[in-house]
N, C-alpha and C. Protein backbone atom coordinates (compact mmCIF):
# COMPACT_ATOMS: atom_id res chain seq x y z
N UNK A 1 0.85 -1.18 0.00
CA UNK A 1 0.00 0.00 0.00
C UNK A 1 0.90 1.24 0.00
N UNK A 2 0.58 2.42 -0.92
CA UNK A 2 1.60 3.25 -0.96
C UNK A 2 0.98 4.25 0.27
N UNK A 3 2.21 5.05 0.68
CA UNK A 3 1.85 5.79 2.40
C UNK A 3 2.48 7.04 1.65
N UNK A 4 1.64 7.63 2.73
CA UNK A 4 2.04 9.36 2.48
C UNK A 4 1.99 9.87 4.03
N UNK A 5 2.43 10.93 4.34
CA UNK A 5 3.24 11.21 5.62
C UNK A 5 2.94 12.40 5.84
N UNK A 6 1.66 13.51 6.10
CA UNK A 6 0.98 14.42 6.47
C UNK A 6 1.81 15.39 7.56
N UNK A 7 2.69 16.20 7.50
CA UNK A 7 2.99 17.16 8.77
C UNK A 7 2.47 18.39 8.70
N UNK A 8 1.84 18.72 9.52
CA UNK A 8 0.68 20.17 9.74
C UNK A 8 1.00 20.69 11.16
N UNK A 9 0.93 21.73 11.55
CA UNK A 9 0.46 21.95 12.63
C UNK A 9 -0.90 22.00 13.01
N UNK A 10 -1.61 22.50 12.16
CA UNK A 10 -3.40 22.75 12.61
C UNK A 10 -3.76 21.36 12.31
N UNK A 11 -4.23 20.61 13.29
CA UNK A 11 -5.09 19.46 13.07
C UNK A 11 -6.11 19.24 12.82
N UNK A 12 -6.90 20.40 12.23
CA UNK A 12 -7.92 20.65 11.03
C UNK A 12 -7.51 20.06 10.17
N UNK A 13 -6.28 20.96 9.44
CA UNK A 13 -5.87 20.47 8.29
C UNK A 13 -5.35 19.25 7.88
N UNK A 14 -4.75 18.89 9.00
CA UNK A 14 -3.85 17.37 8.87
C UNK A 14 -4.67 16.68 8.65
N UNK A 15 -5.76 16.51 9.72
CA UNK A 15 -6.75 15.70 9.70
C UNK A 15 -7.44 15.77 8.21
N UNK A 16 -8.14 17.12 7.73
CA UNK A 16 -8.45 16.95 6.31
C UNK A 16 -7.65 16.32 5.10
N UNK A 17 -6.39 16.69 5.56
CA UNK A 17 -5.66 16.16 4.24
C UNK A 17 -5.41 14.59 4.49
N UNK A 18 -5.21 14.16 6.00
CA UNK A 18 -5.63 12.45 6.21
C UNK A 18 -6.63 11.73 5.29
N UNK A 19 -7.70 12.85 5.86
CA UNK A 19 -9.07 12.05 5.00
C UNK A 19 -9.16 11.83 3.87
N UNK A 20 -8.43 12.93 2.78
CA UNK A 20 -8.04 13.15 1.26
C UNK A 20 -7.52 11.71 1.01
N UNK A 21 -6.64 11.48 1.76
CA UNK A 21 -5.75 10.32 1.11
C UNK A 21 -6.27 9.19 1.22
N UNK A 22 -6.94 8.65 2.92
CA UNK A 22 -7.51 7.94 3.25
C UNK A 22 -8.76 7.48 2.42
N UNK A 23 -9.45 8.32 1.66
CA UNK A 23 -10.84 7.64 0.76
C UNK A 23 -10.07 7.29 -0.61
N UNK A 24 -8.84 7.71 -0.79
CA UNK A 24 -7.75 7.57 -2.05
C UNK A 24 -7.50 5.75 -1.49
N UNK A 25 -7.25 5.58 -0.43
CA UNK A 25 -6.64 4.61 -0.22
C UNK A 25 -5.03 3.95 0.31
N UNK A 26 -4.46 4.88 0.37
CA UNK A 26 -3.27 5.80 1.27
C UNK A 26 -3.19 5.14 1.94
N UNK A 27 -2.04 4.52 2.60
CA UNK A 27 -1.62 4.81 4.41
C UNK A 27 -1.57 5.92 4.39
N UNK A 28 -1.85 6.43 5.21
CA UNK A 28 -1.28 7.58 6.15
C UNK A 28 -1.05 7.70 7.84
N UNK A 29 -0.03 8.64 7.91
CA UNK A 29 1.01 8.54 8.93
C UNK A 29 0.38 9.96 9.41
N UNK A 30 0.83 10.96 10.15
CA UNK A 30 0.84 12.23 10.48
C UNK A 30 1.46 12.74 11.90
N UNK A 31 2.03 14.29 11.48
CA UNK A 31 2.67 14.64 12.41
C UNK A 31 2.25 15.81 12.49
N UNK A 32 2.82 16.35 13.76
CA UNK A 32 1.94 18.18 14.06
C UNK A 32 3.34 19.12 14.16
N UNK A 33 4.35 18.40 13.46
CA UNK A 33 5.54 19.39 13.22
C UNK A 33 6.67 18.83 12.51
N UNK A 34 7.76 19.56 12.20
CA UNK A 34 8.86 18.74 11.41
C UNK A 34 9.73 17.86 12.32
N UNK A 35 9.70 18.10 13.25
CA UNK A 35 10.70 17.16 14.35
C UNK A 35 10.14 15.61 14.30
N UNK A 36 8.53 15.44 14.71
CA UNK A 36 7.99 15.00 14.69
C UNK A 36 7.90 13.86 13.35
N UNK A 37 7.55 14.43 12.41
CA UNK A 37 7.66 14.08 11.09
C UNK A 37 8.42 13.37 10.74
N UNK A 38 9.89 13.98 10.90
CA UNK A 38 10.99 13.46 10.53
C UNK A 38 11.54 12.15 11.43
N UNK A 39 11.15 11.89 12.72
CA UNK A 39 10.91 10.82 13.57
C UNK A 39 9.94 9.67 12.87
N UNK A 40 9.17 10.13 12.43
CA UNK A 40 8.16 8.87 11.86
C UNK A 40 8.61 8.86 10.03
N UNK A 41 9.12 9.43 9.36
CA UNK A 41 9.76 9.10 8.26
C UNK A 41 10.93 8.20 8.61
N UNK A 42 11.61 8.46 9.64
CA UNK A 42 13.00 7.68 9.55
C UNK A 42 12.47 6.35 9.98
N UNK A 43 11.50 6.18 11.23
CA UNK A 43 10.84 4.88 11.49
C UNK A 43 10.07 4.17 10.15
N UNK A 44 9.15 4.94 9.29
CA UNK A 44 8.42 4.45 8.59
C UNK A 44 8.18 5.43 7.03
N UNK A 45 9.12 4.80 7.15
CA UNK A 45 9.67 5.40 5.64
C UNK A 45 8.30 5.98 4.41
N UNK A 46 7.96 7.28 4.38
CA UNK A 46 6.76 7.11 3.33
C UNK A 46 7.17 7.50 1.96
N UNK A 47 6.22 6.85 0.60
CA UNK A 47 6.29 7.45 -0.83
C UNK A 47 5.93 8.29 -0.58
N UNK A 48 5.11 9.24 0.12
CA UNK A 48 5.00 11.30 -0.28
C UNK A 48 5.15 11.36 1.21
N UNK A 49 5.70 12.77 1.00
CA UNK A 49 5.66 13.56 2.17
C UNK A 49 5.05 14.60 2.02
N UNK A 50 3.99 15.25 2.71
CA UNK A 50 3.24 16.41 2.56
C UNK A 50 3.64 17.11 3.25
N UNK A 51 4.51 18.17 3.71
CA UNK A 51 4.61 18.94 4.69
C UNK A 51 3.99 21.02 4.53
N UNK A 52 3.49 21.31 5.75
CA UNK A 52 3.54 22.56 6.10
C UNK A 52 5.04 23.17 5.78
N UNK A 53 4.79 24.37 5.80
CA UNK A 53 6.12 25.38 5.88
C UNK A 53 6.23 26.02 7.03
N UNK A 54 5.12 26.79 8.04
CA UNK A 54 5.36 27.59 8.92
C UNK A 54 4.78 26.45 9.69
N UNK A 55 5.47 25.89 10.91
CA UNK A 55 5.25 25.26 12.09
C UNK A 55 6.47 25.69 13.10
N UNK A 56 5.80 24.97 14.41
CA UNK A 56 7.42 25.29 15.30
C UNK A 56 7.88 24.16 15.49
N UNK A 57 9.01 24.20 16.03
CA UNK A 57 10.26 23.10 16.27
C UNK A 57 11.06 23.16 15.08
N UNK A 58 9.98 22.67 14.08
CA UNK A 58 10.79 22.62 12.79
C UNK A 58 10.49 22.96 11.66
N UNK A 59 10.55 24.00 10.93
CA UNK A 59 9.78 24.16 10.03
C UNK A 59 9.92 23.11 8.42
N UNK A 60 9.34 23.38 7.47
CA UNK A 60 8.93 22.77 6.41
C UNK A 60 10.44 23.16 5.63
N UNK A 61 11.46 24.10 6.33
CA UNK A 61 12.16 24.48 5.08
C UNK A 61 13.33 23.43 5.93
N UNK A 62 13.44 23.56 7.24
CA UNK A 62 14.40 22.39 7.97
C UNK A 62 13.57 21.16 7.39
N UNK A 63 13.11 20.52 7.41
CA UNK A 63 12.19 19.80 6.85
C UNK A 63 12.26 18.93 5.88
N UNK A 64 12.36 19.55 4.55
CA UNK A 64 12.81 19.28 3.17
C UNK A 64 14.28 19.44 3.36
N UNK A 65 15.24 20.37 4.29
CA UNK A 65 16.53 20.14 3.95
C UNK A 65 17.03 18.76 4.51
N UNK A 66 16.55 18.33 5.89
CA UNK A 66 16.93 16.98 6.22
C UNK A 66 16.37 15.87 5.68
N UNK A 67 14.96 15.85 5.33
CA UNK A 67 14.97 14.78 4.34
C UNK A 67 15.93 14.82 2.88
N UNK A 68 16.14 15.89 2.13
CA UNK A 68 16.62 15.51 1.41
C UNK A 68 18.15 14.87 1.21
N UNK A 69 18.53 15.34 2.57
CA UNK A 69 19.88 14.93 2.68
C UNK A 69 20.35 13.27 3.06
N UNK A 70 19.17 12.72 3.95
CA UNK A 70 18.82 11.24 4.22
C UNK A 70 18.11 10.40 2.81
N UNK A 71 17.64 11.44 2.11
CA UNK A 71 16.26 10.79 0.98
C UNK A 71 16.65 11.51 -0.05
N UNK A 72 17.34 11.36 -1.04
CA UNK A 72 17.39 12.77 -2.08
C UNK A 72 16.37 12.47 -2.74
N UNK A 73 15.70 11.05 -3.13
CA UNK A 73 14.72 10.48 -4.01
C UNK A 73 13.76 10.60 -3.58
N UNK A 74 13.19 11.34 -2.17
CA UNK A 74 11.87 11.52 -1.28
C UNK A 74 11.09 12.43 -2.35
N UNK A 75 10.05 12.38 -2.23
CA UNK A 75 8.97 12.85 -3.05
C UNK A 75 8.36 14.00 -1.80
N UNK A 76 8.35 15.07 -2.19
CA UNK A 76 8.02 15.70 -0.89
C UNK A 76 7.20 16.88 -1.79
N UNK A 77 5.58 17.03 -1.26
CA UNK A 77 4.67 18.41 -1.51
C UNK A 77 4.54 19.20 -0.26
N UNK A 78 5.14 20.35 -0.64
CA UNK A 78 5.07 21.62 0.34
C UNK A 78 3.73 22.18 0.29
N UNK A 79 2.60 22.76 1.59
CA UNK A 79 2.02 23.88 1.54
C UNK A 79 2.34 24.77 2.26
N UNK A 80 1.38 25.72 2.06
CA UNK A 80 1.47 26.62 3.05
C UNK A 80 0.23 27.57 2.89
N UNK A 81 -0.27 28.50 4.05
CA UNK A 81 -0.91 29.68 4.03
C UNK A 81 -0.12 30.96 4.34
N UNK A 82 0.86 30.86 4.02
CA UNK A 82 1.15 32.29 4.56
C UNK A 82 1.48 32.34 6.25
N UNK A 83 2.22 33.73 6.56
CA UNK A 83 2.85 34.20 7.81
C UNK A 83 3.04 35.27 7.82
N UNK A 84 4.13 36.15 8.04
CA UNK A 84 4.24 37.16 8.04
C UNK A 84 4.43 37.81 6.20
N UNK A 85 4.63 36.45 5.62
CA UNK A 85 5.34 36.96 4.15
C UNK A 85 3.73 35.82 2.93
N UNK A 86 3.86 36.44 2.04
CA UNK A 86 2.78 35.53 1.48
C UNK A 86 3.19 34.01 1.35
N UNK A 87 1.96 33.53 1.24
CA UNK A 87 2.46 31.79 0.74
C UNK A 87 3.28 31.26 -0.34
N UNK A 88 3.58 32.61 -1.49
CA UNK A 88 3.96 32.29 -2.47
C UNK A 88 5.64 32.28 -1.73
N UNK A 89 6.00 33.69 -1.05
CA UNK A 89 7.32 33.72 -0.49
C UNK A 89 7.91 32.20 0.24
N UNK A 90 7.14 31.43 0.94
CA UNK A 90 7.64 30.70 1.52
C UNK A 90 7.72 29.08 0.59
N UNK A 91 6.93 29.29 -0.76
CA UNK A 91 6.65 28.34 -2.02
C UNK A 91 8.13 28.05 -2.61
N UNK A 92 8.32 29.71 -2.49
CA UNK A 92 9.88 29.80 -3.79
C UNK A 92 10.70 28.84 -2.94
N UNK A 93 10.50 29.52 -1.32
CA UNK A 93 11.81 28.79 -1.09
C UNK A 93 11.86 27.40 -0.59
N UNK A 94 10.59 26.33 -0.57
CA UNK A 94 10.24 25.46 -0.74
C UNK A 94 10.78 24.58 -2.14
N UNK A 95 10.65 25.40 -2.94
CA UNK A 95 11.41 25.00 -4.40
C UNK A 95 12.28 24.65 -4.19
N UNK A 96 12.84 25.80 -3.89
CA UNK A 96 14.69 26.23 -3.87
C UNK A 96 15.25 24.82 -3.28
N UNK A 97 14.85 24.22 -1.82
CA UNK A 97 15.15 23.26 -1.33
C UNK A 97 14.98 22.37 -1.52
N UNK A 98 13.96 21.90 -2.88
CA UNK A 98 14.11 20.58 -3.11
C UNK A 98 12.60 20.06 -3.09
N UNK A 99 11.63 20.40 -2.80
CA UNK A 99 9.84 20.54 -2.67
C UNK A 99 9.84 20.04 -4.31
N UNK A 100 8.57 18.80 -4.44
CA UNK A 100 8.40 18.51 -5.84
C UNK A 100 7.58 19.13 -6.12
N UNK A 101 6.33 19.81 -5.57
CA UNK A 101 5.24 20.37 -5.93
C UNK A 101 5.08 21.30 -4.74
N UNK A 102 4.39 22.60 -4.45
CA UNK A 102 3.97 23.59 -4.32
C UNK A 102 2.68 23.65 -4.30
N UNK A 103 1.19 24.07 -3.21
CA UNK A 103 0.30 24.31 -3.31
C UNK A 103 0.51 25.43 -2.02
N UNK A 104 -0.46 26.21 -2.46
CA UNK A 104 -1.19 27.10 -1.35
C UNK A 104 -2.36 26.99 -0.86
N UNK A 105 -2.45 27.05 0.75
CA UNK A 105 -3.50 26.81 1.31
C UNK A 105 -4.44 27.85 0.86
N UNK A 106 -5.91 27.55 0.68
CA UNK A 106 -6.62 26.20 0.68
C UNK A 106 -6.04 25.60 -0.53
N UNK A 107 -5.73 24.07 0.16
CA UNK A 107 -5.60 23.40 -0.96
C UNK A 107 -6.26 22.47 -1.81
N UNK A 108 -6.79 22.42 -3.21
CA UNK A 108 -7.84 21.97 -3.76
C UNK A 108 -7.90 20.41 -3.80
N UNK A 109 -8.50 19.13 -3.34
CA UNK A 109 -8.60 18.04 -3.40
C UNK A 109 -7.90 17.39 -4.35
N UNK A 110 -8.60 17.82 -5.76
CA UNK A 110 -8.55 16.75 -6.88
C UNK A 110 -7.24 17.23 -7.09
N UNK A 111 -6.32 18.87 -6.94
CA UNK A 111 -5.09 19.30 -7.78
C UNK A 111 -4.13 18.48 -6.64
N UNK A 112 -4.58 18.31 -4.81
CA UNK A 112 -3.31 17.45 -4.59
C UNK A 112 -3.26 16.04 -4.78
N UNK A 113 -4.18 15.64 -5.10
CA UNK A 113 -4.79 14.11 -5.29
C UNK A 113 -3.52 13.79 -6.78
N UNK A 114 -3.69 14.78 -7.58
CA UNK A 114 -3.33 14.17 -9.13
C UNK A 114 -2.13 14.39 -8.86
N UNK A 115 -1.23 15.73 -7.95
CA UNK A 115 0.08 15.80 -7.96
C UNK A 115 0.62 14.69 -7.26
N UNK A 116 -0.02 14.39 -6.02
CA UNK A 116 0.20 12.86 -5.71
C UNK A 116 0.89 11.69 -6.29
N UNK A 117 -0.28 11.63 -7.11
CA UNK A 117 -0.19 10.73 -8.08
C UNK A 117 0.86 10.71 -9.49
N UNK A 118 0.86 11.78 -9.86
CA UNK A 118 1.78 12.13 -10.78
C UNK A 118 3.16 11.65 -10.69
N UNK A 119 3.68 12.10 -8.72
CA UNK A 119 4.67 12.11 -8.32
C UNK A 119 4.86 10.79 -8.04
N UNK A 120 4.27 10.04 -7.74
CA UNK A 120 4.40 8.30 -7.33
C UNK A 120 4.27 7.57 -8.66
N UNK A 121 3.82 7.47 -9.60
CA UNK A 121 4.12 6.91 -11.13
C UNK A 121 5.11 6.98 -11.44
């Protein structure tokens, strides 16, 4: 079963984007920060990683830099809503580090469903 690996802080969202995957058919895993995250990736290795950008402990940009350095082949989708700087600011540099895909919160079902998918084929 392919797994995907949810880190959010708002457990609204986590939880929504759980459910996304979960009627997909997904494992899913989830964490409420990058420390966190990165603890249950190294235990249980997932095909996507979904992570936030603005959380504490660790953010999404520590995040993508330590997975990629353990995982260069990790499949990893960044969101975000915004902080002090827009969502797009914290997107670029989501790129920059290595993020396969980019959405901004709200994020639309079917567009993370297919990038998902795209990215695991």
């Amino acid at each position: 079963m392919t797994s995907v690996l949810i880190i959010d802080d708002d457990p609204m969202i986590r939880n929504m984007l759980c459910h996304f995957f979960e009627i997909e058919g997904y494992e899913v895993k989830k964490a409420s920060n990058g420390k966190e995250g990165l603890g249950l990736y190294r235990k249980y290795p997932a095909d996507l990683i979904i992570t936030d950008m603005i959380m504490p402990e660790m953010d999404g940009i520590e995040t993508i830099q330590a997975v990629r350095k353990e995982s260069p082949d990790a499949k990893i989708i960044a969101i975000s809503g915004g902080g002090r700087n827009s969502p797009e600011d914290y997107l670029v540099l989501a790129d920059h580090f290595g993020a396969d895909r980019t959405f901004c919160k709200p994020v639309e079902r079917a567009e993370l469903i297919n990038a998902a998918r795209e990215l695991l084929s």
